[in-house]
Protein backbone atom coordinates (compact mmCIF):
# COMPACT_ATOMS: atom_id res chain seq x y z
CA UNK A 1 0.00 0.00 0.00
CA UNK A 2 3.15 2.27 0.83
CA UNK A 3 4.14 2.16 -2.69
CA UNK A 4 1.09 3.19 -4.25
CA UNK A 5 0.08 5.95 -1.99
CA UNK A 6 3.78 7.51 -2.64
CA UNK A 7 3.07 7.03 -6.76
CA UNK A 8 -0.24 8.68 -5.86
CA UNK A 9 1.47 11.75 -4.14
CA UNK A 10 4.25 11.75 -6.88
CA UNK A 11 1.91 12.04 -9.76
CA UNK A 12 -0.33 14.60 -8.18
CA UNK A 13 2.74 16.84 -7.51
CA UNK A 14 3.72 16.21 -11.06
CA UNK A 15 -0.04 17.09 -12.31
CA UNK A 16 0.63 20.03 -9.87
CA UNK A 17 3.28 21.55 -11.68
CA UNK A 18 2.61 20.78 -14.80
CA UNK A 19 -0.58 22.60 -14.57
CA UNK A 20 1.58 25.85 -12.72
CA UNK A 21 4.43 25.80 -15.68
CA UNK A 22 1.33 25.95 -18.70
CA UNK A 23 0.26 28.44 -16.85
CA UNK A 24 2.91 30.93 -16.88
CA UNK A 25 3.70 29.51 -20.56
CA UNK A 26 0.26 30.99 -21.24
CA UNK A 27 0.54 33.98 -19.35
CA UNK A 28 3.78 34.90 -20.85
CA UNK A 29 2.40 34.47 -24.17
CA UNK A 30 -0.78 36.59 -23.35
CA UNK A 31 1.80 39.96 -22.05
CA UNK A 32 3.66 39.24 -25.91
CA UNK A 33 0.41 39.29 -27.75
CA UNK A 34 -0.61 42.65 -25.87
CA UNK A 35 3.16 43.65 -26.56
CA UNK A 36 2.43 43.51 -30.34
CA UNK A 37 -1.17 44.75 -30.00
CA UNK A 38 0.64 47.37 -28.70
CA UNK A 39 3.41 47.98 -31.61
CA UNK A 40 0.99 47.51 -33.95
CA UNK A 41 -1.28 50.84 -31.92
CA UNK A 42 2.04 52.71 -32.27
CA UNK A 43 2.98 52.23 -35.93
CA UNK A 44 -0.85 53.37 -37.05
CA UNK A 45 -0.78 56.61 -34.67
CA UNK A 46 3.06 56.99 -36.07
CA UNK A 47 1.32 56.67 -40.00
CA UNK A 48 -1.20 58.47 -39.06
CA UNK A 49 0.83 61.60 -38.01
CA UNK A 50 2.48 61.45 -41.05
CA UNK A 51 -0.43 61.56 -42.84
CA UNK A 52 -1.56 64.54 -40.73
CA UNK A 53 2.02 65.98 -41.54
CA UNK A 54 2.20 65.87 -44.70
CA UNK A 55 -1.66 67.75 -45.77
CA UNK A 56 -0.37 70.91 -44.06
């Protein structure tokens, strides 16, 4: 019974952390997605200046 109990607590530690590390993998790739949302914002204000610029 020893045995089993301690493959119970191993895999539940594993299921644990693998649950913790996707995650931050998804969290991390959530903050680069709003990182290029956010480049993306700048370049269209930065065109549309020039645009602005360039009729007066």
């Amino acid at each position: 019974m020893g045995f089993y109990f301690y493959l119970t607590i191993v895999i539940a530690i594993s299921l644990i952390y693998y649950g913790y590390v996707k995650k931050k993998d998804n969290e991390l790739k959530m903050k680069e997605i709003e990182l290029e949302e956010k480049k993306l914002e700048l370049e269209m204000k930065k065109l549309d200046q020039d645009k602005t610029n360039t009729f007066l």
